[in-house]
C-alpha atoms as a PDB file:
ATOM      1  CA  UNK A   1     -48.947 137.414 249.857  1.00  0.00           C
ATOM      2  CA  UNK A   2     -51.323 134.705 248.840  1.00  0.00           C
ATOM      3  CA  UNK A   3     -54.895 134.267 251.269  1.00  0.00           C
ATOM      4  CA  UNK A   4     -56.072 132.023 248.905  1.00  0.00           C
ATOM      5  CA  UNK A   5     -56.907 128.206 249.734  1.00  0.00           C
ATOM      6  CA  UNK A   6     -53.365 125.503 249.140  1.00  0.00           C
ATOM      7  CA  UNK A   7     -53.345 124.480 245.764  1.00  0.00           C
ATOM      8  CA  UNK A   8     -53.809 120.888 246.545  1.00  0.00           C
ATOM      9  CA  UNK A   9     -56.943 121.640 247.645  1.00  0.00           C
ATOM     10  CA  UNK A  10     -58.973 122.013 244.134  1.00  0.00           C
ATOM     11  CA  UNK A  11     -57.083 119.196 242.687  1.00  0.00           C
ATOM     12  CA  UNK A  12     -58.605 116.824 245.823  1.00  0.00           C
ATOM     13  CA  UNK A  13     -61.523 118.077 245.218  1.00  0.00           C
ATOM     14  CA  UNK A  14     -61.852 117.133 241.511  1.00  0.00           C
ATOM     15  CA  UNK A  15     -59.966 113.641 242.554  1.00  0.00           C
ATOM     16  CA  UNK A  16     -62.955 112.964 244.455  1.00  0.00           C
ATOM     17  CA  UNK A  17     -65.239 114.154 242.086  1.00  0.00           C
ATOM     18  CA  UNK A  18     -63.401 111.736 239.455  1.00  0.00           C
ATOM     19  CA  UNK A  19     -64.143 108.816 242.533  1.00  0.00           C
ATOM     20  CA  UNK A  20     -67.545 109.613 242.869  1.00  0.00           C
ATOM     21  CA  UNK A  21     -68.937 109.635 239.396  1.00  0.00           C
ATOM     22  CA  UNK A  22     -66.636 106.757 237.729  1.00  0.00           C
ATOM     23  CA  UNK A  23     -65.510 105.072 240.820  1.00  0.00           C
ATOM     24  CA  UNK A  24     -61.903 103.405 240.929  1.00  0.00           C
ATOM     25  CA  UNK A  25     -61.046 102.830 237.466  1.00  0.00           C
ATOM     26  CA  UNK A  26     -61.017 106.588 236.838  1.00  0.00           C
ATOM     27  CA  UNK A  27     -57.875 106.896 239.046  1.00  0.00           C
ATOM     28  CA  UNK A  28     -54.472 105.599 239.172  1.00  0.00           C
ATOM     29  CA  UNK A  29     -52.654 103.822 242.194  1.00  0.00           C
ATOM     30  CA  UNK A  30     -51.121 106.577 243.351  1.00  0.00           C
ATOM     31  CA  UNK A  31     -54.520 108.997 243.382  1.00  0.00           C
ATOM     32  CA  UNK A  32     -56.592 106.369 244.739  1.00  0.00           C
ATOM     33  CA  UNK A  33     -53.503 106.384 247.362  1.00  0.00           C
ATOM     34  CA  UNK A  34     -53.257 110.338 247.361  1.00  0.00           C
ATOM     35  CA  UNK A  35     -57.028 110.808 247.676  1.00  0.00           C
ATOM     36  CA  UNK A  36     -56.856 108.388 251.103  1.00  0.00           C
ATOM     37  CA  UNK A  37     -54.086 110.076 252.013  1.00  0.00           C
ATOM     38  CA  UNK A  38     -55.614 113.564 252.205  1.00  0.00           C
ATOM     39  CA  UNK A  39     -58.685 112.463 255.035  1.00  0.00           C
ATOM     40  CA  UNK A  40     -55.517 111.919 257.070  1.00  0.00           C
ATOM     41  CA  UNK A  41     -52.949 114.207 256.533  1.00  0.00           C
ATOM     42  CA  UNK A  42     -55.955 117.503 255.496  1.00  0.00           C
ATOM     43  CA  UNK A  43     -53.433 120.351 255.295  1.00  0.00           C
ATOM     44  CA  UNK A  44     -50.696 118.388 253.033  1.00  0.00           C
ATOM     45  CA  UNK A  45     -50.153 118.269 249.217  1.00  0.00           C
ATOM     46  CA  UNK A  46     -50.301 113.688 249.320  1.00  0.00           C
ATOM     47  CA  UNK A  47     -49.327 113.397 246.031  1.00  0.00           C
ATOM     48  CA  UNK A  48     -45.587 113.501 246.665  1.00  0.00           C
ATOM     49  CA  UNK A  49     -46.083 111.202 249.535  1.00  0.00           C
ATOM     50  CA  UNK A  50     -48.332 108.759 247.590  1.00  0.00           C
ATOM     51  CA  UNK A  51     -45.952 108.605 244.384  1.00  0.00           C
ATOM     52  CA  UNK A  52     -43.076 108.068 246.920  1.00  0.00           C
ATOM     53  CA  UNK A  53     -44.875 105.192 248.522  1.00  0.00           C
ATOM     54  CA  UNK A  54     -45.714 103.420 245.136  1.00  0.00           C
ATOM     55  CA  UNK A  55     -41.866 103.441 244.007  1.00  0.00           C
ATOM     56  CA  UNK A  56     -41.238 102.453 247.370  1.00  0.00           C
ATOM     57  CA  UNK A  57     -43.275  99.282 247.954  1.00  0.00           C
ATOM     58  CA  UNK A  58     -44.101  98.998 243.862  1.00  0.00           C
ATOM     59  CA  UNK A  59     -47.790  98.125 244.579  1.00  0.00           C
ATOM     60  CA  UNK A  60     -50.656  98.872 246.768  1.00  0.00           C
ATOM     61  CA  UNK A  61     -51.058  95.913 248.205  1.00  0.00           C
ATOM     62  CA  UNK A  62     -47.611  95.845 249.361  1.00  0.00           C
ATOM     63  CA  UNK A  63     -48.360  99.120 251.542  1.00  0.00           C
ATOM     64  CA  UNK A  64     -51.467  97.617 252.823  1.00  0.00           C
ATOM     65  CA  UNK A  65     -49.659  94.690 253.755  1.00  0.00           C
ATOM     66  CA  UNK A  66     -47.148  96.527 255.400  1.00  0.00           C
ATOM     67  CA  UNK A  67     -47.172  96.834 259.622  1.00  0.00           C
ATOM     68  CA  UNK A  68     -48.905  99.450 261.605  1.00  0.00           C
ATOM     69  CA  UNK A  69     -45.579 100.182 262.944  1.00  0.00           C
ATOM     70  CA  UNK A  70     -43.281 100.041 259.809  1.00  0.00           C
ATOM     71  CA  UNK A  71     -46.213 102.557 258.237  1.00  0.00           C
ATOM     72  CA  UNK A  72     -46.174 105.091 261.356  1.00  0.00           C
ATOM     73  CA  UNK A  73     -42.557 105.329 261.347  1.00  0.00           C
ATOM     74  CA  UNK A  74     -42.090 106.368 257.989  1.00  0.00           C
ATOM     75  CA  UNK A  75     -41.444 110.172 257.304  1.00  0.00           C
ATOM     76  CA  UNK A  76     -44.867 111.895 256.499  1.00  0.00           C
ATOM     77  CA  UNK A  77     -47.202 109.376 257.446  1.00  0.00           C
ATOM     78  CA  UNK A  78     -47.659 109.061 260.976  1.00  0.00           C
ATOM     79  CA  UNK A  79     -50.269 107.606 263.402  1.00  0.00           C
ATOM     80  CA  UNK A  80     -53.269 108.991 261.615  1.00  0.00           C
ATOM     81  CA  UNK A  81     -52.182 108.411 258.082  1.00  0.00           C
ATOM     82  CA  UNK A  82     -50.751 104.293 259.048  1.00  0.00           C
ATOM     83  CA  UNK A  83     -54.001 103.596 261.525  1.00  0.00           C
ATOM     84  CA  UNK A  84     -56.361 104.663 258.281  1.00  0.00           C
ATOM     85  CA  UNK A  85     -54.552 102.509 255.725  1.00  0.00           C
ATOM     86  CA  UNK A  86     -54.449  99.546 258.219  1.00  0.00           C
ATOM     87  CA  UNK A  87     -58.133 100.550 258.670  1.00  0.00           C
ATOM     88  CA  UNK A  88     -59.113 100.231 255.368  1.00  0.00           C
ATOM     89  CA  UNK A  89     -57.523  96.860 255.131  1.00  0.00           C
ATOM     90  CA  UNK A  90     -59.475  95.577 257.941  1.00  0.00           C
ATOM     91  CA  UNK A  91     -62.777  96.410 256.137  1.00  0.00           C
ATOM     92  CA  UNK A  92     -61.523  94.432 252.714  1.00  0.00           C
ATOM     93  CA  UNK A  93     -60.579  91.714 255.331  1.00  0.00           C
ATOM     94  CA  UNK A  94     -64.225  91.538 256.809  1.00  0.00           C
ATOM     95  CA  UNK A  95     -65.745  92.562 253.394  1.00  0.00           C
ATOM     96  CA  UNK A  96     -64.397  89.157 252.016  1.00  0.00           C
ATOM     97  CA  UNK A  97     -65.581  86.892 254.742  1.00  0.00           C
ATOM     98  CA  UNK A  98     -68.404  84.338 253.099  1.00  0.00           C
ATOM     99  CA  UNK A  99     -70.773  85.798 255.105  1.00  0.00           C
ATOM    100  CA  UNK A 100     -74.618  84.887 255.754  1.00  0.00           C
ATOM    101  CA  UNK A 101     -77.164  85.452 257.742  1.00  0.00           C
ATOM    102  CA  UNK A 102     -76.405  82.868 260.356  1.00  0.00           C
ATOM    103  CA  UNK A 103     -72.723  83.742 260.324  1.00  0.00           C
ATOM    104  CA  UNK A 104     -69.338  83.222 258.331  1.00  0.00           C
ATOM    105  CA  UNK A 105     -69.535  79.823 256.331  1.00  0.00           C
ATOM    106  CA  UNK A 106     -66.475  77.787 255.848  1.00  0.00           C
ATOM    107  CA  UNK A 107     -67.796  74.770 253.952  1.00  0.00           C
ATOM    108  CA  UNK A 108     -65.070  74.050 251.526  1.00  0.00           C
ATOM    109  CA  UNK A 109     -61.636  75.168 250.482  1.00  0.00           C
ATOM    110  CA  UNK A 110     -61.787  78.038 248.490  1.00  0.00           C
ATOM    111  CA  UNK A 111     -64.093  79.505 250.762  1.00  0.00           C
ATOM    112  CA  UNK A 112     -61.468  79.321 253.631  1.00  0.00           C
ATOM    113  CA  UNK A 113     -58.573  80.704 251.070  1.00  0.00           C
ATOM    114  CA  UNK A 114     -60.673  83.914 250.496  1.00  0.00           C
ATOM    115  CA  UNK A 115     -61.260  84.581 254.322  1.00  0.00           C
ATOM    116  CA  UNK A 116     -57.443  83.941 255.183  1.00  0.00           C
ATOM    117  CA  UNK A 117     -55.852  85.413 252.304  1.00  0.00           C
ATOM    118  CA  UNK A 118     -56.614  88.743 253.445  1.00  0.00           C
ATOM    119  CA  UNK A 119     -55.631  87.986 257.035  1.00  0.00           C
ATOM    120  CA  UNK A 120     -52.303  87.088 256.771  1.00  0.00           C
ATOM    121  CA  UNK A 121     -51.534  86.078 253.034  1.00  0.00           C
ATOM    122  CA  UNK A 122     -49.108  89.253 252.942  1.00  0.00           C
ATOM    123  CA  UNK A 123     -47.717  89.109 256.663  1.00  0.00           C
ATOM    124  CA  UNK A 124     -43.794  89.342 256.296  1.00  0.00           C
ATOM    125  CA  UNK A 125     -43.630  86.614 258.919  1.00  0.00           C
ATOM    126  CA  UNK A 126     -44.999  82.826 259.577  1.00  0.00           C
ATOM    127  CA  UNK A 127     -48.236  82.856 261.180  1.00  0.00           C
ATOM    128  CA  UNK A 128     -50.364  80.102 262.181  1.00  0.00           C
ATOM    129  CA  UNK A 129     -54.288  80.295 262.442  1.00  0.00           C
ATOM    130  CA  UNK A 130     -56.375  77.741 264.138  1.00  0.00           C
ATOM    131  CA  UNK A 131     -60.040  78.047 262.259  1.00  0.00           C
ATOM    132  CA  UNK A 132     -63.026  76.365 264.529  1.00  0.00           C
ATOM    133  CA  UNK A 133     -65.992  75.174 262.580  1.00  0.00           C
ATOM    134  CA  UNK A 134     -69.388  73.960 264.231  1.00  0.00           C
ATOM    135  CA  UNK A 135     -70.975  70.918 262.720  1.00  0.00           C
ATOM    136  CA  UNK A 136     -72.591  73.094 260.330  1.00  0.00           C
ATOM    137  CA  UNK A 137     -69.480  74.339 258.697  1.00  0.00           C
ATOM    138  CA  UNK A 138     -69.740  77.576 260.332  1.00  0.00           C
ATOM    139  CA  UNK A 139     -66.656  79.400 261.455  1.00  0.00           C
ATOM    140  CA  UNK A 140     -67.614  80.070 265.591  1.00  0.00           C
ATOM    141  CA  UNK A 141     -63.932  80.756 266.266  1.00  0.00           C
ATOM    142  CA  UNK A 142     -60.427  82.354 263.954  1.00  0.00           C
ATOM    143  CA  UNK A 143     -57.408  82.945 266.298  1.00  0.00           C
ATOM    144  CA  UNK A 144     -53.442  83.702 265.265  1.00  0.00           C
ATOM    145  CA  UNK A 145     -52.112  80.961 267.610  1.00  0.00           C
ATOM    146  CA  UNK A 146     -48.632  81.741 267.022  1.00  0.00           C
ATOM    147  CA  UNK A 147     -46.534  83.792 265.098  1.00  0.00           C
ATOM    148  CA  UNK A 148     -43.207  83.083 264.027  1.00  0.00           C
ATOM    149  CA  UNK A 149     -40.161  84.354 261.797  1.00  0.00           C
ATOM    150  CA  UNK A 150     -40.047  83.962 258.746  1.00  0.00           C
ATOM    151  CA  UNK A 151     -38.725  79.930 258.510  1.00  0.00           C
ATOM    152  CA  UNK A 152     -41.319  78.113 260.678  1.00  0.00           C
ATOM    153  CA  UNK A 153     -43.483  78.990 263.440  1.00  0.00           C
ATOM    154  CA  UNK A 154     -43.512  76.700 266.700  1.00  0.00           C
ATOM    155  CA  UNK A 155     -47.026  75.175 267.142  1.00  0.00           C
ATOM    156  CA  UNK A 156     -48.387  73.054 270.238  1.00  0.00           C
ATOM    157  CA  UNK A 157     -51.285  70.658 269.688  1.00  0.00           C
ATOM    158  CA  UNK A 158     -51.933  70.942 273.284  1.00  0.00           C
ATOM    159  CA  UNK A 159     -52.542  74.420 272.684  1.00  0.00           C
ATOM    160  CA  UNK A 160     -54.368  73.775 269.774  1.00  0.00           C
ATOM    161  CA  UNK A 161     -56.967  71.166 271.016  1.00  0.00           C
ATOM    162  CA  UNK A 162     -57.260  73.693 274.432  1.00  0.00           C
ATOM    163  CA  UNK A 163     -58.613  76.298 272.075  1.00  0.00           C
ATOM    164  CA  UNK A 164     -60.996  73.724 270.432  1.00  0.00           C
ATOM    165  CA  UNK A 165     -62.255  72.033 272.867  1.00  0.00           C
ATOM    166  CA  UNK A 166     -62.935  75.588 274.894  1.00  0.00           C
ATOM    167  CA  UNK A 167     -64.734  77.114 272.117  1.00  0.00           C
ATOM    168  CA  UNK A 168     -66.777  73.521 271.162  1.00  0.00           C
ATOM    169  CA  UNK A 169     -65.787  72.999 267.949  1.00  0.00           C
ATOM    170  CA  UNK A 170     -66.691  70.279 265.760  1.00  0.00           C
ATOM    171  CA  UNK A 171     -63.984  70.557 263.317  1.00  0.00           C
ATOM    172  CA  UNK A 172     -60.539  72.474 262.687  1.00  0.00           C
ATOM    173  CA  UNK A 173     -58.951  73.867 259.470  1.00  0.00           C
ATOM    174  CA  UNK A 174     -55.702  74.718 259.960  1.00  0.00           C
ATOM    175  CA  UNK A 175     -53.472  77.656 257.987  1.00  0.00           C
ATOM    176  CA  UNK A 176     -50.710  78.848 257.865  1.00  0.00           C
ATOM    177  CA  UNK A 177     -48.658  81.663 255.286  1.00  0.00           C
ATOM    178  CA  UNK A 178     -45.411  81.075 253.661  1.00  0.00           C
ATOM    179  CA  UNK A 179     -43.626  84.583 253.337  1.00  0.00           C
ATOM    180  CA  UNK A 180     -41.302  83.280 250.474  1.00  0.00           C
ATOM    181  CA  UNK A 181     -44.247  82.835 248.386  1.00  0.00           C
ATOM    182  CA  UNK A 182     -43.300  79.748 247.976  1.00  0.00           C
ATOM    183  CA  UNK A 183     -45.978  76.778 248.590  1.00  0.00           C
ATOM    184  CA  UNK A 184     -43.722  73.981 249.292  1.00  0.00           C
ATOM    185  CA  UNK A 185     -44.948  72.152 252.647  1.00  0.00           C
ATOM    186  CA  UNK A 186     -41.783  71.704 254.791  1.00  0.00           C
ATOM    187  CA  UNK A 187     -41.116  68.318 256.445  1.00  0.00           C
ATOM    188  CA  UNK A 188     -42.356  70.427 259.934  1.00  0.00           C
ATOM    189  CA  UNK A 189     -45.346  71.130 257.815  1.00  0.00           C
ATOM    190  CA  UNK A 190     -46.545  67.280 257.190  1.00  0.00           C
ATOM    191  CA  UNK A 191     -45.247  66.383 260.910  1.00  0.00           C
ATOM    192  CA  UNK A 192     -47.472  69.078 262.173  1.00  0.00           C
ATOM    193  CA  UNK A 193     -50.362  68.107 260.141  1.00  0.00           C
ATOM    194  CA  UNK A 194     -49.972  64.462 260.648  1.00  0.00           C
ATOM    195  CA  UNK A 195     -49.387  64.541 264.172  1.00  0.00           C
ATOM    196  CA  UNK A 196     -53.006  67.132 264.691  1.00  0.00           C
ATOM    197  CA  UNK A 197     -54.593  64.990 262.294  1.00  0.00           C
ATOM    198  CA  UNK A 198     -54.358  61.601 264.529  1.00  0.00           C
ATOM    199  CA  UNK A 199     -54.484  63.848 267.850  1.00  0.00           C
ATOM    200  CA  UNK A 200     -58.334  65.257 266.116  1.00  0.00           C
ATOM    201  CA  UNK A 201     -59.140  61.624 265.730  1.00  0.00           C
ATOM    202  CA  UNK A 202     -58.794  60.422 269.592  1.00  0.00           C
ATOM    203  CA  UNK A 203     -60.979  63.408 270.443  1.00  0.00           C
ATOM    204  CA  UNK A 204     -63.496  63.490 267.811  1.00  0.00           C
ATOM    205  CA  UNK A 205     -62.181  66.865 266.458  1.00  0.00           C
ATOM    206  CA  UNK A 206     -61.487  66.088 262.860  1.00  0.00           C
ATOM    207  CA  UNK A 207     -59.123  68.410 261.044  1.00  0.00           C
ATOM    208  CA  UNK A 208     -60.394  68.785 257.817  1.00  0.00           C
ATOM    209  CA  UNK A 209     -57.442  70.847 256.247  1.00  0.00           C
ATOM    210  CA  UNK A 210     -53.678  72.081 256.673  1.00  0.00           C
ATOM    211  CA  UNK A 211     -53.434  75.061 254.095  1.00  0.00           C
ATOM    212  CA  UNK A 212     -50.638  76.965 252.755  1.00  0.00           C
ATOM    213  CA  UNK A 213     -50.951  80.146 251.654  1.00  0.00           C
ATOM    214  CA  UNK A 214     -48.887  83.206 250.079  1.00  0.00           C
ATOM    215  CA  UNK A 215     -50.849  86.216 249.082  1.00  0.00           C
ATOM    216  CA  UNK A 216     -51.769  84.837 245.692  1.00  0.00           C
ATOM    217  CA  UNK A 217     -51.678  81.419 245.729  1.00  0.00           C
ATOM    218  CA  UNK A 218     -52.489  78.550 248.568  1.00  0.00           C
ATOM    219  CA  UNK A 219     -51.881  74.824 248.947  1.00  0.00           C
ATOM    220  CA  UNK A 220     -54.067  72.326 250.928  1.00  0.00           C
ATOM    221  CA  UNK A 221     -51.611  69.759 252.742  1.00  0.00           C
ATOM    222  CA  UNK A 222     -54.417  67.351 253.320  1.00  0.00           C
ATOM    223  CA  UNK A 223     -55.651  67.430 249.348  1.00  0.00           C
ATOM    224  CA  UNK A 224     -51.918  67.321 248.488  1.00  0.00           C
ATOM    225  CA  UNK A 225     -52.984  70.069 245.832  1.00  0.00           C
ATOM    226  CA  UNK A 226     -53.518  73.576 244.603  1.00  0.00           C
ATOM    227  CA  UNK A 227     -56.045  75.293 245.737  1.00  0.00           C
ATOM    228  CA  UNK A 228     -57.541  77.666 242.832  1.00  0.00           C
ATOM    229  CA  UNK A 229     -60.845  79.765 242.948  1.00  0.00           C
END
């Protein structure tokens, strides 16, 4: 009988190894996926799991997008395994915030597209975010206001303006995702915007933009345009 260590255990070694000398582009999807796997699930050959995975959801980012609960119920992954990759996520997610010293700066489009893209650009249903700028341009405030299925999700102004006005802002951006991938405002869409627009006016709240956005691509209501960065 065998005392010796698993077999997996040499070949994580040298995958890390690979990782720490040459960085990502020395590994494929599924090892960069395997190599995560294994600070989770120690005492498991993750290669079968991570290959499975890949066929499964046919890219990273598709597991990464998927939910905390859709990832712990799988077979083999678990709570420790699902909280780490939603972990991991959630430090990409802060990573891409335009960050400075005096705080996250939302001063144009694009920059707004790279902070929400990562929040809920790959969400499987409609959710929509209610960003509150100071009169710097400076995001003070990001909250999911509502979250929906995947047609439309039911907003309230009232609700929205209550957040504003509680947290001071100077100026809103709204966002929402599209699940369909598809960009297309819906009629709900330009009511919505419309009706916030005009309701930002009587207060002196100004809603600078109503954007769109899938997990590669977004669309800025107000601009009536792409948005590309």
């Amino acid at each position: 009988m065998s005392t010796g260590a698993p077999h997996y255990t040499g070949h994580r070694s040298r995958l890390r190894s690979r990782f720490r000398d040459a960085g990502r582009g020395a590994l494929s999807d599924y090892e960069i996926l395997e190599l995560l796997l294994g600070y989770a699930i120690p005492r498991r050959d993750t290669k079968p799991l991570a290959k499975e995975l890949l066929e499964e959801y046919g890219s990273l980012r598709r597991i990464f997008d998927e939910s905390l609960e859709a990832l712990e119920s799988r077979k083999g992954i678990g709570e420790y395994a699902g909280t780490l990759i939603k972990l991991v996520k959630a430090c990409v997610s802060r990573y891409l915030e335009p960050f400075t010293e005096d705080g996250v700066i939302l001063d144009n489009p694009e920059a707004v597209i790279r902070y929400i893209q990562a929040e809920i650009g790959g969400e499987k249903s409609e959710h929509f975010m209610l960003l509150c700028l100071n009169s710097a341009g400076r995001l003070i405030h990001a909250q999911d206001l509502c979250r929906g299925t995947v047609n439309m999700a039911h907003v309230y102004p009232r609700e929205v303006f209550k957040t504003a006005l509680e947290k001071g802002a100077s100026a809103l951006v709204l966002v929402h995702n599209h699940p369909s991938g598809s960009l297309t405002p819906s009629a709900h869409d330009e009511r919505l915007t419309q009706a916030l627009t005009e309701l930002g006016e009587s207060l002196g709240i100004p809603v600078h933009d109503h954007i769109v956005v899938t997990r590669d691509q977004a669309y800025s209501i107000t601009l009536r345009r792409h948005i590309r960065y």
